[in-house]
Protein backbone atom coordinates (compact mmCIF):
# COMPACT_ATOMS: atom_id res chain seq x y z
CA UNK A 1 189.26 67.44 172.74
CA UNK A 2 192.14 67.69 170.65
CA UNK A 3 194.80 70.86 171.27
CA UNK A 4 196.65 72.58 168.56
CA UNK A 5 199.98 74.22 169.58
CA UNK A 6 201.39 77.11 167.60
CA UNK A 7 205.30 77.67 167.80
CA UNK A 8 205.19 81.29 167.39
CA UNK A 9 205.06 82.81 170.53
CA UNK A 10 204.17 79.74 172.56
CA UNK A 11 200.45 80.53 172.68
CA UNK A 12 197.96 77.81 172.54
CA UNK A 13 194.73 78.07 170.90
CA UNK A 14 191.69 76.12 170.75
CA UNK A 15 189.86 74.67 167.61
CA UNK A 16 186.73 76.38 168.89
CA UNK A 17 188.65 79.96 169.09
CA UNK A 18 189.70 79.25 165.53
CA UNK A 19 186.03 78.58 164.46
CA UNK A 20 185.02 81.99 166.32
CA UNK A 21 187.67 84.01 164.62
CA UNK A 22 186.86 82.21 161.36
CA UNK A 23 183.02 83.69 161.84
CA UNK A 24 184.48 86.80 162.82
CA UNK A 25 186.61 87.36 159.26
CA UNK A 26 183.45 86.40 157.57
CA UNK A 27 180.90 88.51 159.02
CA UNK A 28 182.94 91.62 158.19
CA UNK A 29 183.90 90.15 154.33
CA UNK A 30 179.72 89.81 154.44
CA UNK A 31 178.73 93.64 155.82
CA UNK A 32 181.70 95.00 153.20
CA UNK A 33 179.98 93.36 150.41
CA UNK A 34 176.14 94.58 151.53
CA UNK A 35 177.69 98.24 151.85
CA UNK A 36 179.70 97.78 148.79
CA UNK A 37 176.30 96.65 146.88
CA UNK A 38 173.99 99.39 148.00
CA UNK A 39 176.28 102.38 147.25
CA UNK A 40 174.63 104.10 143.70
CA UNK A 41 175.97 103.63 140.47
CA UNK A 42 178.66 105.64 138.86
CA UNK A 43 176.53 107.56 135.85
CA UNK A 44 177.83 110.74 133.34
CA UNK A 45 175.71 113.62 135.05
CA UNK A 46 175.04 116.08 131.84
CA UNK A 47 176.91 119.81 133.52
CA UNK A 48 173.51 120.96 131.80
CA UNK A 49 169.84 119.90 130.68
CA UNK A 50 169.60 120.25 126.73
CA UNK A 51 167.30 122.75 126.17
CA UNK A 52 164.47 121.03 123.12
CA UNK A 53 162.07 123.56 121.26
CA UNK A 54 158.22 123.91 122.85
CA UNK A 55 155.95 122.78 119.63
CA UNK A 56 152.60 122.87 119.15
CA UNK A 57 151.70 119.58 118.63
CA UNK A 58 149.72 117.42 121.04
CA UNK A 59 151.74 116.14 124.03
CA UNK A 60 150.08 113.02 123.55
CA UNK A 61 150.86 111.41 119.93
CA UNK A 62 150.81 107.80 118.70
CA UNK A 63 154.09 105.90 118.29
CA UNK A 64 154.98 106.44 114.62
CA UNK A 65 157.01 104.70 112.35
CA UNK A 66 160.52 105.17 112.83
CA UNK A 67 160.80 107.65 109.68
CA UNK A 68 158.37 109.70 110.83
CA UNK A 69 158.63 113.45 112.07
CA UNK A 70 157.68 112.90 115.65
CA UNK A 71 156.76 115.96 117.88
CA UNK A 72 159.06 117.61 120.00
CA UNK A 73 158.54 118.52 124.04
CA UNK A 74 160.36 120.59 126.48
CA UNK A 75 161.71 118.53 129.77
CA UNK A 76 164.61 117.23 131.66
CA UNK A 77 166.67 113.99 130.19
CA UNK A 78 164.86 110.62 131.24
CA UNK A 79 168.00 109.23 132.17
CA UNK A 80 169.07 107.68 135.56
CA UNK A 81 167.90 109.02 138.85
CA UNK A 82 171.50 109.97 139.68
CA UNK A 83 171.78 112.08 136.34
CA UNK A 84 168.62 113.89 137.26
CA UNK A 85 168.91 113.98 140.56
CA UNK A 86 172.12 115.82 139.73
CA UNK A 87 170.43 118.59 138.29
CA UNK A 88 170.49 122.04 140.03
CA UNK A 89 167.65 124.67 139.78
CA UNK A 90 169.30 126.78 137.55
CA UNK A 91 170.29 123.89 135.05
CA UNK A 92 166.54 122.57 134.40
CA UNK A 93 164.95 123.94 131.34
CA UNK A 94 161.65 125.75 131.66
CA UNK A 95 159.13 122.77 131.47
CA UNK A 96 156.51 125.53 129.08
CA UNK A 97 154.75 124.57 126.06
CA UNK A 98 152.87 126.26 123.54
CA UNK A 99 149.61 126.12 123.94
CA UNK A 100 147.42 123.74 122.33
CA UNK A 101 144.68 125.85 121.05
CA UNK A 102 143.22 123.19 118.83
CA UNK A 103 139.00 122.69 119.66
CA UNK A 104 139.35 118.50 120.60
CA UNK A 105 138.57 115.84 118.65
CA UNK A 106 135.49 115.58 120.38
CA UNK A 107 134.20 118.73 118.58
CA UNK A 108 134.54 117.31 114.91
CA UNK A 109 130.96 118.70 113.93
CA UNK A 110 132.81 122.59 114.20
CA UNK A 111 136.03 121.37 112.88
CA UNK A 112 136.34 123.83 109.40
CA UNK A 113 135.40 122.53 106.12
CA UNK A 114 139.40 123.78 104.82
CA UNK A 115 142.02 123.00 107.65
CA UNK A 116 145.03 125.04 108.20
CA UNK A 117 148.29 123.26 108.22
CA UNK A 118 150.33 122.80 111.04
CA UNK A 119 154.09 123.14 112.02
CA UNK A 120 153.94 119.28 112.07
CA UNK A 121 152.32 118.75 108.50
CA UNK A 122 154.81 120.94 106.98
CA UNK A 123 158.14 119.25 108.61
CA UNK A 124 156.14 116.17 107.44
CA UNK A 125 155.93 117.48 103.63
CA UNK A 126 160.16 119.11 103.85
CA UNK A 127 161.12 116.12 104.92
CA UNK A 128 159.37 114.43 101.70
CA UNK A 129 160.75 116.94 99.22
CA UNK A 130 164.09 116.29 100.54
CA UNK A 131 163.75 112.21 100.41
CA UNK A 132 162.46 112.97 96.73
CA UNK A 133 158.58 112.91 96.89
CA UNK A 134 157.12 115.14 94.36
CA UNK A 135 156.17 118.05 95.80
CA UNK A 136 153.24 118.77 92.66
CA UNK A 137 151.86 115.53 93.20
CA UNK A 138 149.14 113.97 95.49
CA UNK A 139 147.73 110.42 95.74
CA UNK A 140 144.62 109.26 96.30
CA UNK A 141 143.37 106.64 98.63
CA UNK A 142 139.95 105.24 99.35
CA UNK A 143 136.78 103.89 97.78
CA UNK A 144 134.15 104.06 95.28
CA UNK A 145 133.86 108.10 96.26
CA UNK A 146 137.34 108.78 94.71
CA UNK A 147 137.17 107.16 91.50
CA UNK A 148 138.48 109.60 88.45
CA UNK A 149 135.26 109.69 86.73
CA UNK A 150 133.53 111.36 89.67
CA UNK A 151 135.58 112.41 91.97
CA UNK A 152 138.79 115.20 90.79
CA UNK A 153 139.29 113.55 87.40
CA UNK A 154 137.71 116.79 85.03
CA UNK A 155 140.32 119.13 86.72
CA UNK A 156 142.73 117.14 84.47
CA UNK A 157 140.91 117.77 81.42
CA UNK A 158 140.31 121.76 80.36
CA UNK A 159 136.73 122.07 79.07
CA UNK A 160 135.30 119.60 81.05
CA UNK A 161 135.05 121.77 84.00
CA UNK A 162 133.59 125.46 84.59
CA UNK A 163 135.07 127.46 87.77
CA UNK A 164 132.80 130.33 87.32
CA UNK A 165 133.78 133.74 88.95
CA UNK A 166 133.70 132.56 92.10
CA UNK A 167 136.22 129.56 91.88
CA UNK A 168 138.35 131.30 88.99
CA UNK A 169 141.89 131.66 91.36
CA UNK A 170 141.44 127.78 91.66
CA UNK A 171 142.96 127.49 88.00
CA UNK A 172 146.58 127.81 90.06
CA UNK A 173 146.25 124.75 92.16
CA UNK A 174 144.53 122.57 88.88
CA UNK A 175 147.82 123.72 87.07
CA UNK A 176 150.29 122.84 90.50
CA UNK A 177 148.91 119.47 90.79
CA UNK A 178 148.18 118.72 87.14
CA UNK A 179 148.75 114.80 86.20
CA UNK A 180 146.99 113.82 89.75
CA UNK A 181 143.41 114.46 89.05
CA UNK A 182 142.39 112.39 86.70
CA UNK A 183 144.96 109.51 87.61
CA UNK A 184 143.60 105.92 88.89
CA UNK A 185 145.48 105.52 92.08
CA UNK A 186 146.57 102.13 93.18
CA UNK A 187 144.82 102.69 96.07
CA UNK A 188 141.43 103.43 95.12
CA UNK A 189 139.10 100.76 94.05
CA UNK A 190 135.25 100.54 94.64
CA UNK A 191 134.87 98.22 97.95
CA UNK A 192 138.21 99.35 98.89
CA UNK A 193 138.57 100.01 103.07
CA UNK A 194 141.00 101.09 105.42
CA UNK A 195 141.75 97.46 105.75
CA UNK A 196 141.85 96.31 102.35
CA UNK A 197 144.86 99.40 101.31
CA UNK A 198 146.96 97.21 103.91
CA UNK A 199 145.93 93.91 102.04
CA UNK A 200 149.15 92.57 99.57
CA UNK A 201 146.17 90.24 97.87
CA UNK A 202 144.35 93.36 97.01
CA UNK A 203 147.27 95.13 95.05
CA UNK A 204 147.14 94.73 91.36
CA UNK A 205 149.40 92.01 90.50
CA UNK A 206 150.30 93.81 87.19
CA UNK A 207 151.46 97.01 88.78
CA UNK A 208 152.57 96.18 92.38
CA UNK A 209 155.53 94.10 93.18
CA UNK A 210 154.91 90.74 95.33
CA UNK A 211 153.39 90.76 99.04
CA UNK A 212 152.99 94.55 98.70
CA UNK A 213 150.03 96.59 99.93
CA UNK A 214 147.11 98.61 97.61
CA UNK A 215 149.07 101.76 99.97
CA UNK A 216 152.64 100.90 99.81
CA UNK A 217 152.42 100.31 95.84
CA UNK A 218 150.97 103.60 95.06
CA UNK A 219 153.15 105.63 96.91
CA UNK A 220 156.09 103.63 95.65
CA UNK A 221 155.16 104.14 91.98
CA UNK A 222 153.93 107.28 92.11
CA UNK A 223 156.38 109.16 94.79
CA UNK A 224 153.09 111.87 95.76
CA UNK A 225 154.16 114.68 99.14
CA UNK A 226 150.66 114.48 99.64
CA UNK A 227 148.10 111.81 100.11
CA UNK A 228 144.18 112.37 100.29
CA UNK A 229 142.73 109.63 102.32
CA UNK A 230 139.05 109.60 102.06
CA UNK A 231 137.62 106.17 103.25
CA UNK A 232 133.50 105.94 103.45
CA UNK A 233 132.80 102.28 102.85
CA UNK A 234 133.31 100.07 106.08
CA UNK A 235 131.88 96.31 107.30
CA UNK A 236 128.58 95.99 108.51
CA UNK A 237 128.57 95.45 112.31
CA UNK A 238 132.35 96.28 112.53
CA UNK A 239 133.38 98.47 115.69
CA UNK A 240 134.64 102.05 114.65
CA UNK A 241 137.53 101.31 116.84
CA UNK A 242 138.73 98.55 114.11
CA UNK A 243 138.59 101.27 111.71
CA UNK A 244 140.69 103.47 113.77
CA UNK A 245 143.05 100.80 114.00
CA UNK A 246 143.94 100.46 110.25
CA UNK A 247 143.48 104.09 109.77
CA UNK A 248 146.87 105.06 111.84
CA UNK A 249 148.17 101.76 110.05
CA UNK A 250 147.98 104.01 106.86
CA UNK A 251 148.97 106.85 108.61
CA UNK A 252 152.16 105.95 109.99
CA UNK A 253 152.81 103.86 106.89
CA UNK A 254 152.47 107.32 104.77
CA UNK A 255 154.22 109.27 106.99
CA UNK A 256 157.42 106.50 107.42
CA UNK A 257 157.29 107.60 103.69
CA UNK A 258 157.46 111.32 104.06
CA UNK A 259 154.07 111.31 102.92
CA UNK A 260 151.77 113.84 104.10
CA UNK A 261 148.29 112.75 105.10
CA UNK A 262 144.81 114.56 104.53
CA UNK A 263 142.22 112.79 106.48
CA UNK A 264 138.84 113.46 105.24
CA UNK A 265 135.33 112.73 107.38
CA UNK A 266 132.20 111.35 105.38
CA UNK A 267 129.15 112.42 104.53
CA UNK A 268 126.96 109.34 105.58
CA UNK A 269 126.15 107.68 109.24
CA UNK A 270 125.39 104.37 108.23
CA UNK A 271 126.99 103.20 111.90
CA UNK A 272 124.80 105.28 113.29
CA UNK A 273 126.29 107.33 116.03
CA UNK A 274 128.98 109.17 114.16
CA UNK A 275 131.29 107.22 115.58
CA UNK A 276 133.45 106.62 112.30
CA UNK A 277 133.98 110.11 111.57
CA UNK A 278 134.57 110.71 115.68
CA UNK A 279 137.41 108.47 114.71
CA UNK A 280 138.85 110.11 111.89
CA UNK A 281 138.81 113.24 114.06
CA UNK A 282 140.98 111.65 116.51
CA UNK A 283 143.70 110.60 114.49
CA UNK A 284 143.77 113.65 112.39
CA UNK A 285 144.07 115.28 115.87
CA UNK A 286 146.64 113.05 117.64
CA UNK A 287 148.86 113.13 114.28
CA UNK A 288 148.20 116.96 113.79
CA UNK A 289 147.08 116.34 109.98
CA UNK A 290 145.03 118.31 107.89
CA UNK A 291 141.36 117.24 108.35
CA UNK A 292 139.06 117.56 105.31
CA UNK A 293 135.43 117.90 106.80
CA UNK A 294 133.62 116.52 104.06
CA UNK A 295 130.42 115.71 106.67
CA UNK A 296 129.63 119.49 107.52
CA UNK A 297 129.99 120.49 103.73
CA UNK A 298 127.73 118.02 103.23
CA UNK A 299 125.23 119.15 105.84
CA UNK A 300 123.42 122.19 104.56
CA UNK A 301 122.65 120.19 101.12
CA UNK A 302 119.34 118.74 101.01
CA UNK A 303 119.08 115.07 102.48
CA UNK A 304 122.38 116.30 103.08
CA UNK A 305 123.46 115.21 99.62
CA UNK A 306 122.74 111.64 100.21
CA UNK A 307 120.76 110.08 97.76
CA UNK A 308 119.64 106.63 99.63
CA UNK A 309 122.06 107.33 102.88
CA UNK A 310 125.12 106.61 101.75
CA UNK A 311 125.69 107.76 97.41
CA UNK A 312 126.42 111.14 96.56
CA UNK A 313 123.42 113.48 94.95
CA UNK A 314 124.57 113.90 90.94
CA UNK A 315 121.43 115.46 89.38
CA UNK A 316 118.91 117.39 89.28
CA UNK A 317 115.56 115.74 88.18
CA UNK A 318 113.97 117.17 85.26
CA UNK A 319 117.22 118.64 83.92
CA UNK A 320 118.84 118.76 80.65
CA UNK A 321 121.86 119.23 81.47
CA UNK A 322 124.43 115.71 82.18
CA UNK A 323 127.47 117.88 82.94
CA UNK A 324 125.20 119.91 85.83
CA UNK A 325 127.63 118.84 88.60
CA UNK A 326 130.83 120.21 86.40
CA UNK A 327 129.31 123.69 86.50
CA UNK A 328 131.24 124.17 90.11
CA UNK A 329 129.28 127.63 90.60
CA UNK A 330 125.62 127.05 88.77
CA UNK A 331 123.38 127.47 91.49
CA UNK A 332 121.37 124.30 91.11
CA UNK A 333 124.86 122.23 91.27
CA UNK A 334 126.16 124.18 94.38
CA UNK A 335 123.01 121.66 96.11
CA UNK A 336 124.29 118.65 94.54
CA UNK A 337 126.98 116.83 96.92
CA UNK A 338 129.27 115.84 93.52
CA UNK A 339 130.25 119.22 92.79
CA UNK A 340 130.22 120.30 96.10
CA UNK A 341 132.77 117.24 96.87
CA UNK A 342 134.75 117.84 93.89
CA UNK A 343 135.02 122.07 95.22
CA UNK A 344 135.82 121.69 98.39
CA UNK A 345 138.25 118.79 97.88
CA UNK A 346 140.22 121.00 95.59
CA UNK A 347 139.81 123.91 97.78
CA UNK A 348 141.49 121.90 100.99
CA UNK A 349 144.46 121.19 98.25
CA UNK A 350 144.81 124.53 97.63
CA UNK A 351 144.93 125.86 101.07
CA UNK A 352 147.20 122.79 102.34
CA UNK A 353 149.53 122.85 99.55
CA UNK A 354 150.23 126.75 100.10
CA UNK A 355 150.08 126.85 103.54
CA UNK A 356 153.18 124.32 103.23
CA UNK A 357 154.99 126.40 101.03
């Protein structure tokens, strides 16, 4: 073996000591660096949790578009573990909530005829007026149920409608929203679904600009705060949950445009079980929108106003009378589901459109 002599101090080491202290050095360089790795991050601890306002929307709610008016909730920053972990008693907000005294979805059959409007539908409709929405105007979306010659066109023509007595303080909300009765909405076509509204190829070329949707080309051209979405007609065989898919399509898409939605359930059960209208309940509910229950107005009218299952009773055999189901309050047109449509759709205006006020 080969020795190494060192001139400072006459000592004599061997290469094997020089390995050993070699090790030595690098153990500890090793054990500073594992120490050095596991201590915690440095992170800005908040002196104080910001306190957000309880609401009374659901704590569960659909990812909206990025425009939309999302619901607020009360709870500590979701920052890093050192930040929260930072947090004293007497810094963390009050985790409390309003209550959510809503009846579920799952109790759509007692859901009102007329909703009431909701801290979140009117933030919804502000924020609208303030991005320049008109604030007098709704648009309609859905299917051969909401064309203008049936469905809320008289109320833009005096004369071709009678109120009666007992639908006389009506006249106000006609007059608010006059111009949007009787207009043909982009987005209303017979056929038309909640799929087909998201369809560019569906959009009249004449009206809508290239690639855009039946939906986004009405409320473009029209600039509505309100939109009544009333969709009956559906595939054959399709699942409900495809329908519910496309129907929060349309609803975030209306709401990214400060649009406020009115969902609206439907008369028939052509699937069946319900389920479609179960549905529309639960999006109405997760979103906190107005809910138009069309289906229980629907079910005290004989054959609860279907004529064949699915159309909408118009007359009354025997009668005289073409313009029966324009008399809102003659008794033999309160059983007809027209006018009884055509009533309560103007009465769910009227209570949405002041209850946002």
């Amino acid at each position: 073996m080969k020795f190494i002599k060192f001139n400072h101090g006459g000592t004599e080491s061997t290469e094997k000591s020089l390995i050993k202290n070699l090790r030595v050095l690098r153990a500890s360089v090793v054990i500073i660096f594992i120490l050095t790795a596991c201590a915690p991050l440095t992170t800005a601890t908040p002196t104080t949790a910001p306190t957000v306002a309880p609401t009374t929307a659901p704590t569960e709610v659909p990812t909206l578009a990025p425009s939309a008016v999302p619901p607020t909730v009360t709870g500590v920053p979701t920052g890093t573990a050192t930040a929260a972990a930072s947090l004293t008693p007497s810094t963390v907000p009050s985790a409390t909530q309003t209550p959510d005294t809503r009846p579920g979805a799952a109790q759509w059959q007692d859901w009102p005829v007329i909703p009431t409007v909701s801290a979140r539908a009117r933030a919804i409709f502000q924020k609208g007026v303030t991005a320049g929405n008109n604030p007098h105007r709704f648009s309609k979306v859905g299917d051969c149920q909401n064309i203008t010659s049936f469905f809320l066109g008289a109320f833009d023509h005096p004369g071709q409608y009678v109120l009666g007595d007992k639908y006389s303080s009506l006249q106000t909300t006609i007059d608010y929203f006059a111009g949007s009765w009787g207009r043909d909405s982009q987005a209303v076509r017979g056929g038309f679904n909640v799929a087909a509204v998201l369809t560019p190829f569906q959009a009249d070329p004449n009206a809508c600009n290239s690639s855009e949707t039946p939906l986004a080309c009405e409320l473009r051209i029209y600039k509505p705060d309100i939109a009544l979405v009333s969709m009956e007609t559906w595939w054959a065989g399709k699942k409900a949950s495809d329908y519910e898919k496309y129907l929060r399509q349309i609803v975030d898409y209306a709401i990214s445009q400060n649009v406020l939605p009115i969902l609206a359930t439907k008369a028939d059960n052509l699937e069946g079980d319900n389920s479609i209208n179960a549905a529309i309940a639960r999006v109405a509910y997760d979103y906190d929108l107005p809910l138009w229950n069309w289906w229980r107005a629907a079910q005290p009218l004989p054959d609860h106003g279907l004529a064949d299952g699915f159309h909408l009773t118009n007359d009354v055999p025997n009668t005289a009378d073409p313009l029966l189901y324009r008399r809102l309050s003659d008794p033999l047109a309160e059983k007809l589901a027209w006018p009884q449509r055509n009533i309560t759709a103007l009465q769910v205006l009227d209570a949405v459109w002041k209850g946002l006020q």
